[in-house]
C-alpha atoms as a PDB file:
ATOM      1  CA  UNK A   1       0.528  22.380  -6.906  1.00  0.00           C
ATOM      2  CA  UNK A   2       2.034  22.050 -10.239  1.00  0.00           C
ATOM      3  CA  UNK A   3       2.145  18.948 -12.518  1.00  0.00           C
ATOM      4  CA  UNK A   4       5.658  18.010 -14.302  1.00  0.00           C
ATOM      5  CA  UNK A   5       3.713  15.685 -16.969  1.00  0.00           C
ATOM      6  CA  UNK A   6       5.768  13.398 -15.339  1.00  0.00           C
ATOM      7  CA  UNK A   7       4.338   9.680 -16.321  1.00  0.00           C
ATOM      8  CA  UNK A   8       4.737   6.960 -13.682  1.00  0.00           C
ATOM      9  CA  UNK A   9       2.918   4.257 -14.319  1.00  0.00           C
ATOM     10  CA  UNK A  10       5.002   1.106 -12.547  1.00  0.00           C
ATOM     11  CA  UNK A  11       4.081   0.907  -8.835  1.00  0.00           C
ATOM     12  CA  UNK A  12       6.431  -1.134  -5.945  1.00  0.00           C
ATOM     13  CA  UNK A  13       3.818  -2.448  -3.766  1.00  0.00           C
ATOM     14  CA  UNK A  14       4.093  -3.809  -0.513  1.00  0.00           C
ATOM     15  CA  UNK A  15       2.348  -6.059   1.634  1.00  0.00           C
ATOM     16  CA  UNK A  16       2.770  -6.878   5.223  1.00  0.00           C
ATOM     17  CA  UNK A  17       2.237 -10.111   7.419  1.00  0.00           C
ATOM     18  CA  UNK A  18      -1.414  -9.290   7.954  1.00  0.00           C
ATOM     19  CA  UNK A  19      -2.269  -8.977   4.311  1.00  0.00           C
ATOM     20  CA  UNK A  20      -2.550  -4.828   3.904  1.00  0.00           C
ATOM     21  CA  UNK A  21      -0.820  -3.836   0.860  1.00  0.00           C
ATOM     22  CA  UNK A  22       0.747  -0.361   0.912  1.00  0.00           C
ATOM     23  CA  UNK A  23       2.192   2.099  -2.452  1.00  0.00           C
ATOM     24  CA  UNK A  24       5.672   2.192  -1.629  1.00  0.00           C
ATOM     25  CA  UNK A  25       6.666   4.253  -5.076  1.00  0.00           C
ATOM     26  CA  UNK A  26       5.846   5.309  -8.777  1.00  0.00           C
ATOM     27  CA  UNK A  27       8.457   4.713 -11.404  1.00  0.00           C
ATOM     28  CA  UNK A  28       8.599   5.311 -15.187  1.00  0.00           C
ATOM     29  CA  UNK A  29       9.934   2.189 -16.275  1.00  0.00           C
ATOM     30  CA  UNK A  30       9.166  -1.256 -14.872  1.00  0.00           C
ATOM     31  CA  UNK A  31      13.028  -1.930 -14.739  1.00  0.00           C
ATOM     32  CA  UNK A  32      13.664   1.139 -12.242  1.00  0.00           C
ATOM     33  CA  UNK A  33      10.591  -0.418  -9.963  1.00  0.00           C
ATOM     34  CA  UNK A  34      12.006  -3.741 -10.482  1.00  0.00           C
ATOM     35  CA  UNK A  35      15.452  -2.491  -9.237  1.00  0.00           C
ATOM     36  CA  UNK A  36      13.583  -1.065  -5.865  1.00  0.00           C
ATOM     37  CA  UNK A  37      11.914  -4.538  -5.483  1.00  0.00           C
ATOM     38  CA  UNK A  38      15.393  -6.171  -6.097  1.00  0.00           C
ATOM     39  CA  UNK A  39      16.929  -3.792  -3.554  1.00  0.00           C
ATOM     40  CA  UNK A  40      14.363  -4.586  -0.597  1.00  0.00           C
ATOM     41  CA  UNK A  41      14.855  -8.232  -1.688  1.00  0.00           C
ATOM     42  CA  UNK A  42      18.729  -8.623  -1.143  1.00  0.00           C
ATOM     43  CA  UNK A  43      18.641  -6.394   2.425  1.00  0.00           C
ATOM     44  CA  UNK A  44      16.851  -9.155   3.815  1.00  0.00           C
ATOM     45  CA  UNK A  45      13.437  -7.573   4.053  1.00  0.00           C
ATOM     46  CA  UNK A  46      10.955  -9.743   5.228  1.00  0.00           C
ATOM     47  CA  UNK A  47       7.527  -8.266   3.378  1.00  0.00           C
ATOM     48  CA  UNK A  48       6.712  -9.145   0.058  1.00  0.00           C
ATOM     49  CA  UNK A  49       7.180  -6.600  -2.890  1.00  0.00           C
ATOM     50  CA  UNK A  50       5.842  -6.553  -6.252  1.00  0.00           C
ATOM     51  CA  UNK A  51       6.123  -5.038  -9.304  1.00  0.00           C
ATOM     52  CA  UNK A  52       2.612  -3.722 -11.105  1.00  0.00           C
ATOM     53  CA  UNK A  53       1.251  -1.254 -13.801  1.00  0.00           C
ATOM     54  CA  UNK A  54      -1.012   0.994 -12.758  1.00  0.00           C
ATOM     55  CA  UNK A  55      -4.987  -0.097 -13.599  1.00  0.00           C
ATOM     56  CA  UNK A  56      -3.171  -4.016 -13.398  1.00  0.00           C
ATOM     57  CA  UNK A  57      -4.086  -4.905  -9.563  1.00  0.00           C
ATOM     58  CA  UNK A  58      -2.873  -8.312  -8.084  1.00  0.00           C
ATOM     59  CA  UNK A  59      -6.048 -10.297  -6.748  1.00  0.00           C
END
């Protein structure tokens, strides 16, 4: 497997009616994650999505 160097360190998390979270992507900026979360937001999808930096959990 090779590794592009790639640094991704905003996470769209996700977290369904009975309270499991789930990674739904990496991103490089926390505008482009913030975009995705916007995205979900104005379909109508009923989850709840977040924003956070990686090694910054939400407890």
């Amino acid at each position: 497997m090779s590794d592009s160097g790639a640094v991704l360190p905003w996470l769209v998390i996700r977290q369904d009616d009975n309270g499991n979270r789930y990674r739904v992507g990496r991103y490089a900026t926390r505008a482009e994650a913030q975009r995705i979360v916007d995205s979900f937001d104005n379909r109508g999808h009923k989850q709840l999505y977040w924003v956070e930096r990686i090694g910054q959990s939400v407890q």
